[in-house]
PDB file of N, CA and C in Angstrom:
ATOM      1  N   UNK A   1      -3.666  19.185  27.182  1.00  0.00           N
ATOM      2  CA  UNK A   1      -2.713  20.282  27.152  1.00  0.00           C
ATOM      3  C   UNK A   1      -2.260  20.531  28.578  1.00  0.00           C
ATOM      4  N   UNK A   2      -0.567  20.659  28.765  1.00  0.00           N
ATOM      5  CA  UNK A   2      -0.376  21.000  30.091  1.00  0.00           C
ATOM      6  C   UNK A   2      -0.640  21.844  30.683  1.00  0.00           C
ATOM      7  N   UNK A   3      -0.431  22.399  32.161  1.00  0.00           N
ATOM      8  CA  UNK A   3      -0.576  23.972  32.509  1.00  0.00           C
ATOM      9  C   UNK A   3       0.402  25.072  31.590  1.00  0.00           C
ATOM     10  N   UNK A   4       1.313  24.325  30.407  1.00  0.00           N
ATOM     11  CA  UNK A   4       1.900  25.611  30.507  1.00  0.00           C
ATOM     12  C   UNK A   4       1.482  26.247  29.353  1.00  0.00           C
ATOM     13  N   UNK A   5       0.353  25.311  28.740  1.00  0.00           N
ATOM     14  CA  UNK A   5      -0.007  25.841  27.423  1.00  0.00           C
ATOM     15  C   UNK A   5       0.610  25.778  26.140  1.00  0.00           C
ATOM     16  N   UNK A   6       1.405  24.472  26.054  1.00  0.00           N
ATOM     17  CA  UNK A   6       2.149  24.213  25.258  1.00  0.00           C
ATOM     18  C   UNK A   6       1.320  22.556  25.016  1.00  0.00           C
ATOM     19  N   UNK A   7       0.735  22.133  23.396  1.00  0.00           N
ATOM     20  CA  UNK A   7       0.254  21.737  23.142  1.00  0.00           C
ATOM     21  C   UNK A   7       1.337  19.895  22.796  1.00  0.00           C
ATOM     22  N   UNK A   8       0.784  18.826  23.324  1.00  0.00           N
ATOM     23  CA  UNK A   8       1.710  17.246  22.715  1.00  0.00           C
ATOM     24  C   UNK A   8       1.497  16.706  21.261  1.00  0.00           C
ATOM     25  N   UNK A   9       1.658  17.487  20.564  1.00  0.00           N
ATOM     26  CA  UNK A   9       1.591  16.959  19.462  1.00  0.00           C
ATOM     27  C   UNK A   9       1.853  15.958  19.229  1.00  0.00           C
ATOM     28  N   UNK A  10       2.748  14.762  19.660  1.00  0.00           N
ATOM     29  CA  UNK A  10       2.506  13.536  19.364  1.00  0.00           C
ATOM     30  C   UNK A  10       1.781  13.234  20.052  1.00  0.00           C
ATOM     31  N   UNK A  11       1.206  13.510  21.038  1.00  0.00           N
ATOM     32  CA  UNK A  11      -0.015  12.962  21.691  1.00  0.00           C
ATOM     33  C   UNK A  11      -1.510  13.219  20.625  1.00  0.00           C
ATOM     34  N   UNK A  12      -1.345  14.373  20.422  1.00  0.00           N
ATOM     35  CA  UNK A  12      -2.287  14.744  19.100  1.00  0.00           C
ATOM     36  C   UNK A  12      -2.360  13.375  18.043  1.00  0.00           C
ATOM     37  N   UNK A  13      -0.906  13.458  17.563  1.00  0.00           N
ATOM     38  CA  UNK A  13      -1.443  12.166  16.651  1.00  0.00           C
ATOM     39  C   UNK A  13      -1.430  10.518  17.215  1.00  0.00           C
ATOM     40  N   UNK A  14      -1.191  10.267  18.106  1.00  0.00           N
ATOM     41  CA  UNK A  14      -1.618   9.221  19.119  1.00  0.00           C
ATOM     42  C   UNK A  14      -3.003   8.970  18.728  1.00  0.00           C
ATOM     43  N   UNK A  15      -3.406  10.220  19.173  1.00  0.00           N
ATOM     44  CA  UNK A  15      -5.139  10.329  19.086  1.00  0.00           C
ATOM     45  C   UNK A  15      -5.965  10.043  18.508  1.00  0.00           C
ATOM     46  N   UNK A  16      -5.291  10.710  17.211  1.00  0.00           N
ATOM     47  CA  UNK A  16      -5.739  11.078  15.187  1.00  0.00           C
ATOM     48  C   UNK A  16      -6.110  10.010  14.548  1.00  0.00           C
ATOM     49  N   UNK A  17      -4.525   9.270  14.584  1.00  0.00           N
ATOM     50  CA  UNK A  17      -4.327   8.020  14.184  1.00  0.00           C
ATOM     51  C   UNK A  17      -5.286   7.188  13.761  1.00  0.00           C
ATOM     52  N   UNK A  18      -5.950   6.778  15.166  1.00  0.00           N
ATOM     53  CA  UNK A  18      -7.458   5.714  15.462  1.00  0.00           C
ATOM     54  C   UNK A  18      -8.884   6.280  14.379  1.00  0.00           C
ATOM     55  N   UNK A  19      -8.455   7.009  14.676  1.00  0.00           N
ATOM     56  CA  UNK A  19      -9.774   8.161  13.808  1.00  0.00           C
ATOM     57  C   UNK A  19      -9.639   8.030  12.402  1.00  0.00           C
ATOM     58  N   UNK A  20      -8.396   8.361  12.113  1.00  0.00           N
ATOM     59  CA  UNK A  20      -8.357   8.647  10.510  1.00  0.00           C
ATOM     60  C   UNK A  20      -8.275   6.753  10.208  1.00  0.00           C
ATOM     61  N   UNK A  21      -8.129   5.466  10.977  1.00  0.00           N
ATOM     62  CA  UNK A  21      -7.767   4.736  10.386  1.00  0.00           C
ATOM     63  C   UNK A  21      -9.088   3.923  10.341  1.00  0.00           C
ATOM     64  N   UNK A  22     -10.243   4.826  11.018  1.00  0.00           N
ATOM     65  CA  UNK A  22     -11.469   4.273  10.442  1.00  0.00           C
ATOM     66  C   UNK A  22     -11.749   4.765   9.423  1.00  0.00           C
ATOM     67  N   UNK A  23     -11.668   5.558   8.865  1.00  0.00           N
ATOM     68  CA  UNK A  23     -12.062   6.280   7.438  1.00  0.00           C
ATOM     69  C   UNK A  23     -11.517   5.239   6.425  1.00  0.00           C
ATOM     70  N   UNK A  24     -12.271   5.957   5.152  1.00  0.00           N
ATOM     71  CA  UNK A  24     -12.244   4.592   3.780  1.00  0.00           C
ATOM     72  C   UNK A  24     -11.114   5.040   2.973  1.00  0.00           C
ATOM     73  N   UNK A  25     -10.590   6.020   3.330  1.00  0.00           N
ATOM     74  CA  UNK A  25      -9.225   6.802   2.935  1.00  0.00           C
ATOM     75  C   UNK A  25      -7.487   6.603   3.464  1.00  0.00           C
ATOM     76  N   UNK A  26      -7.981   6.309   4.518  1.00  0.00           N
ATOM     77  CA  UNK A  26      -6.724   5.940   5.663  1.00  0.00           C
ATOM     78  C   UNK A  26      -6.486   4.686   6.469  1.00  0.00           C
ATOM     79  N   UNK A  27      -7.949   3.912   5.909  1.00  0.00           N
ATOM     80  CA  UNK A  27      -7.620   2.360   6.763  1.00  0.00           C
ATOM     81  C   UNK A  27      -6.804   2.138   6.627  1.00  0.00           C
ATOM     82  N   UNK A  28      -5.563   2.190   6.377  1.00  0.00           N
ATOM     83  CA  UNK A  28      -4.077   1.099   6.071  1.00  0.00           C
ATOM     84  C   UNK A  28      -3.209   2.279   6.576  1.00  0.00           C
ATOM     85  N   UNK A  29      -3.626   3.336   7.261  1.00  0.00           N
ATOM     86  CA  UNK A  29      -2.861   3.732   8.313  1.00  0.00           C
ATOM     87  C   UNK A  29      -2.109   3.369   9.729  1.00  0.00           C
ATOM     88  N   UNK A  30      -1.014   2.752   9.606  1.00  0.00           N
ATOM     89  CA  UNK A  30      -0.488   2.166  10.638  1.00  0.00           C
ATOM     90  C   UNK A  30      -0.196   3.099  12.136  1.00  0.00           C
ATOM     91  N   UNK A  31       0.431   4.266  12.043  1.00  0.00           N
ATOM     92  CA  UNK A  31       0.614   5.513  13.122  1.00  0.00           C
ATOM     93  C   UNK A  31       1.177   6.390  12.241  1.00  0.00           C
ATOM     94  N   UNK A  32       1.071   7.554  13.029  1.00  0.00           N
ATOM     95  CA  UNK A  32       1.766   8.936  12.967  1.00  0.00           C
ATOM     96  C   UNK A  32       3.279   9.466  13.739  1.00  0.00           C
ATOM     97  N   UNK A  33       3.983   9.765  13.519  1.00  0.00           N
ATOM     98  CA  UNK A  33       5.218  10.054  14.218  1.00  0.00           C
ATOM     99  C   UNK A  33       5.547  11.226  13.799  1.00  0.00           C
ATOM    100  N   UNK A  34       5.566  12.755  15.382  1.00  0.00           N
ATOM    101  CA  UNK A  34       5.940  13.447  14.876  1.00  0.00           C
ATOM    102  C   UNK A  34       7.468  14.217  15.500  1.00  0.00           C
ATOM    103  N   UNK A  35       7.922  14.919  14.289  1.00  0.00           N
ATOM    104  CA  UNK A  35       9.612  15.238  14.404  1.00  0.00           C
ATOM    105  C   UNK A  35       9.541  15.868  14.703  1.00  0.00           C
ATOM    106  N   UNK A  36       9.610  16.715  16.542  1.00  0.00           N
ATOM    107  CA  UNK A  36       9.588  18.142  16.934  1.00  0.00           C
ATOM    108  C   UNK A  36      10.950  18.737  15.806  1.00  0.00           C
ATOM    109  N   UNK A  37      12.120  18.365  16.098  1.00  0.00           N
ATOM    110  CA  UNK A  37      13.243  19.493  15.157  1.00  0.00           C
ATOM    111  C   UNK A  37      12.727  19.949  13.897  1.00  0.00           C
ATOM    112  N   UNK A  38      12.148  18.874  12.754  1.00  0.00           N
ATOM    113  CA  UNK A  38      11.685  19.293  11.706  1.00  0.00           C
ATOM    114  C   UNK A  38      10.355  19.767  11.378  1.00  0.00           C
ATOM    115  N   UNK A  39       9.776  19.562  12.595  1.00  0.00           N
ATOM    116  CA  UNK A  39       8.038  19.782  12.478  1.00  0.00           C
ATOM    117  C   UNK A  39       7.516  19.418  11.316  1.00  0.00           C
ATOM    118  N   UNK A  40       7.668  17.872  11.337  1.00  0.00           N
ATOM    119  CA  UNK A  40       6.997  17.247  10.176  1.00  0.00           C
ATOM    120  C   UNK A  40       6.124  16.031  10.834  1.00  0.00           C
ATOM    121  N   UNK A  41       5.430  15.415  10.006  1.00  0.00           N
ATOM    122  CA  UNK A  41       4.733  14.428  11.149  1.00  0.00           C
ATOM    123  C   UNK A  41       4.709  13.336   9.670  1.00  0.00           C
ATOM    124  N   UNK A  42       5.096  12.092  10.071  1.00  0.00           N
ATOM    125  CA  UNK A  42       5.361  10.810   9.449  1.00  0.00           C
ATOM    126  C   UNK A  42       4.120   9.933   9.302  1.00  0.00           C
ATOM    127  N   UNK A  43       3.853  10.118   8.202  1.00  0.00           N
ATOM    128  CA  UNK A  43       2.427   8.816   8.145  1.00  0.00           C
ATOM    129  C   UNK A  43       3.020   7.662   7.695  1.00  0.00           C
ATOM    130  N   UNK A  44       2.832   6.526   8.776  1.00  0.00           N
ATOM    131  CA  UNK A  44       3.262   5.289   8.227  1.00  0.00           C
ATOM    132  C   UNK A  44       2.595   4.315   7.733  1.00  0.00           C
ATOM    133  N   UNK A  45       2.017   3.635   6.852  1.00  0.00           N
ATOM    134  CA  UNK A  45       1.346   2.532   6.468  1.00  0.00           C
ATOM    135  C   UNK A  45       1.425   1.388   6.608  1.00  0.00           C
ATOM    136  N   UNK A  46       0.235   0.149   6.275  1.00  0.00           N
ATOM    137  CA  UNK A  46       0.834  -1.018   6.723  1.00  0.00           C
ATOM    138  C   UNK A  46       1.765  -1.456   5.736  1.00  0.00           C
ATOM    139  N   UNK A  47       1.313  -1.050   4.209  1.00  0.00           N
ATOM    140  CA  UNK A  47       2.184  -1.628   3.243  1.00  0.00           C
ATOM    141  C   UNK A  47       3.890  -1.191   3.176  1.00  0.00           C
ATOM    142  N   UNK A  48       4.372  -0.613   4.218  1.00  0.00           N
ATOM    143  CA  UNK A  48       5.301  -0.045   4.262  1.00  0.00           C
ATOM    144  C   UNK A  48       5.500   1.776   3.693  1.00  0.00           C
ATOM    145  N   UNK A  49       4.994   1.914   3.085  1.00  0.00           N
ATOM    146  CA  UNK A  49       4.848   3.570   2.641  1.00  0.00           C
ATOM    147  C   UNK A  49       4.835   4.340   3.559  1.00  0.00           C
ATOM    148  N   UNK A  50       5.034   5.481   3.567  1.00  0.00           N
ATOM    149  CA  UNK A  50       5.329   6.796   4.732  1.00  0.00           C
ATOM    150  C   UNK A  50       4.694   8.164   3.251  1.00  0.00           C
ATOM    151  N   UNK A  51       4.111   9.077   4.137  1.00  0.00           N
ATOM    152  CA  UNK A  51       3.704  10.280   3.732  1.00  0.00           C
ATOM    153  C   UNK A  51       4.150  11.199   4.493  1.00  0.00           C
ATOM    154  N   UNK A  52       4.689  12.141   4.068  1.00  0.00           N
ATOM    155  CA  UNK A  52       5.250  13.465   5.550  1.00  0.00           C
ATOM    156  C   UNK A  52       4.217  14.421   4.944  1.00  0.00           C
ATOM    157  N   UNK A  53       3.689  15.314   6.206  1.00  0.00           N
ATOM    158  CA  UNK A  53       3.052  16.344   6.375  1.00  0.00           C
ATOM    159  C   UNK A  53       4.197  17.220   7.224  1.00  0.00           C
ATOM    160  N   UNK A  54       4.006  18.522   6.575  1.00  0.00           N
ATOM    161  CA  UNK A  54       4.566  19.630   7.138  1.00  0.00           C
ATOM    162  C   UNK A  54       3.655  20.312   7.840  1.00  0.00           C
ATOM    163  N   UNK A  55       3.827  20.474   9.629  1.00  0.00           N
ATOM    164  CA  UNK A  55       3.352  21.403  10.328  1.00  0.00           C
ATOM    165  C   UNK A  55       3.531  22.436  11.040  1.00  0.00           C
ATOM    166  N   UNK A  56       4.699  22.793  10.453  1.00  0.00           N
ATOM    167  CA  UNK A  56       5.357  24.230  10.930  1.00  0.00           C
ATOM    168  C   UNK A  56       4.473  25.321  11.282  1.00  0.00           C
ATOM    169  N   UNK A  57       4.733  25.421  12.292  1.00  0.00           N
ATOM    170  CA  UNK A  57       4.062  26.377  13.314  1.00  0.00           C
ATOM    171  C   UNK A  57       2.912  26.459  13.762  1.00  0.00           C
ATOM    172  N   UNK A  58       2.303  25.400  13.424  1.00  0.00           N
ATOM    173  CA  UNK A  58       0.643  24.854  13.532  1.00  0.00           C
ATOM    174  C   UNK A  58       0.038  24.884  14.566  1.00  0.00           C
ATOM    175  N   UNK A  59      -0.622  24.992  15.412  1.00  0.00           N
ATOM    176  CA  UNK A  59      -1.582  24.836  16.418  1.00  0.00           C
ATOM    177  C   UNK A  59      -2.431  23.390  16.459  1.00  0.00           C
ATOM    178  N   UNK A  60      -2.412  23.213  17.317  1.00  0.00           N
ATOM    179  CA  UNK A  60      -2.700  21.980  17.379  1.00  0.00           C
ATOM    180  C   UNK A  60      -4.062  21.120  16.472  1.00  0.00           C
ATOM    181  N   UNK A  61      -5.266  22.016  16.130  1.00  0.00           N
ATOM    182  CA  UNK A  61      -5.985  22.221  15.363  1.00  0.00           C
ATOM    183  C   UNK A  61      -5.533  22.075  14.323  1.00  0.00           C
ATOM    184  N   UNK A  62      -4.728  23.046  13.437  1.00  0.00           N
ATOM    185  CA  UNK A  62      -4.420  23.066  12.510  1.00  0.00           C
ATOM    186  C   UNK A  62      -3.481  22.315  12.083  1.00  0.00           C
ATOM    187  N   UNK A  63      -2.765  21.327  12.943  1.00  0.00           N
ATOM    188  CA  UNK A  63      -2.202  20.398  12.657  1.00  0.00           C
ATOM    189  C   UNK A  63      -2.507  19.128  12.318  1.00  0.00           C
ATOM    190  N   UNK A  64      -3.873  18.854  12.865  1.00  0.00           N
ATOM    191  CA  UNK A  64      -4.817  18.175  12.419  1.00  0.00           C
ATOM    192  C   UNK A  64      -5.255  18.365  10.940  1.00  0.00           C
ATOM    193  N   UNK A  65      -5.375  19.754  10.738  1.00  0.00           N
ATOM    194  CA  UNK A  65      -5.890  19.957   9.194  1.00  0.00           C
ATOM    195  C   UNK A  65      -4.976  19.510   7.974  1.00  0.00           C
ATOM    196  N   UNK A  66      -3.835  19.915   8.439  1.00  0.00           N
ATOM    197  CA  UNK A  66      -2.651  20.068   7.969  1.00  0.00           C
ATOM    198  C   UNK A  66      -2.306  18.300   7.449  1.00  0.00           C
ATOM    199  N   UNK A  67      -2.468  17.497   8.129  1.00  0.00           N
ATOM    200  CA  UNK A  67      -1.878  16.125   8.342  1.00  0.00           C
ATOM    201  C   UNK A  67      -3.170  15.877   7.240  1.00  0.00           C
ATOM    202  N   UNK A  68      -4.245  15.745   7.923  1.00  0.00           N
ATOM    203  CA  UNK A  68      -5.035  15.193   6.583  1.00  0.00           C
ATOM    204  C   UNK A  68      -5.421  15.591   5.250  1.00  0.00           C
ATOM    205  N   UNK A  69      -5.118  17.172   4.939  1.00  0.00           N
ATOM    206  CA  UNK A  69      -4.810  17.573   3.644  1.00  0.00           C
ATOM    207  C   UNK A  69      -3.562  16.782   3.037  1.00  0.00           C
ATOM    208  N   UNK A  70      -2.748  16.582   3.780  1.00  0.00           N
ATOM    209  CA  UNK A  70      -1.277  16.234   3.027  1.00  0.00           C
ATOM    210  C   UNK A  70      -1.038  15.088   2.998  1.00  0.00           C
ATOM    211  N   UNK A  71      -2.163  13.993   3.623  1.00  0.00           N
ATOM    212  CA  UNK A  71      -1.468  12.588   3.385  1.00  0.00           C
ATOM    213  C   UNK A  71      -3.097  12.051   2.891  1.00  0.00           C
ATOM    214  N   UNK A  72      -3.705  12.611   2.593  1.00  0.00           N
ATOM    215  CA  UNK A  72      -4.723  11.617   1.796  1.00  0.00           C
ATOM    216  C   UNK A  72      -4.681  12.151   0.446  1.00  0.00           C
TER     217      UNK A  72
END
């Protein structure tokens, strides 16, 4: 997080990504991409599939929660 206290959410899921794509749920998770305008975050797969999670107004925490309630 920078000094100004404003959290990188795509850096967040940069992060996530690796994590959730060890799990027995998300291995075929390719990355995350997220849409500051729409505050949605893009799960992409290898098989080609995409899942959107909505994280409107989330905290960075809870954006985490948010992403893996909605795409597994």
């Amino acid at each position: 997080m920078g000094r100004t206290g404003i959290e990188d959410k795509q850096k967040i899921c940069d992060l996530l990504a690796p994590a959730l794509r060890e799990t027995r749920n998300l291995g075929d998770l390719d990355y995350l991409e997220y849409n500051r305008d729409r505050e949605l975050v893009y799960a992409y797969f290898i098989n080609g599939n995409c899942k959107i999670a909505n994280v409107a107004c989330d905290s960075g925490t809870a954006m985490i929660r948010d992403i893996i309630k909605q795409i597994v």
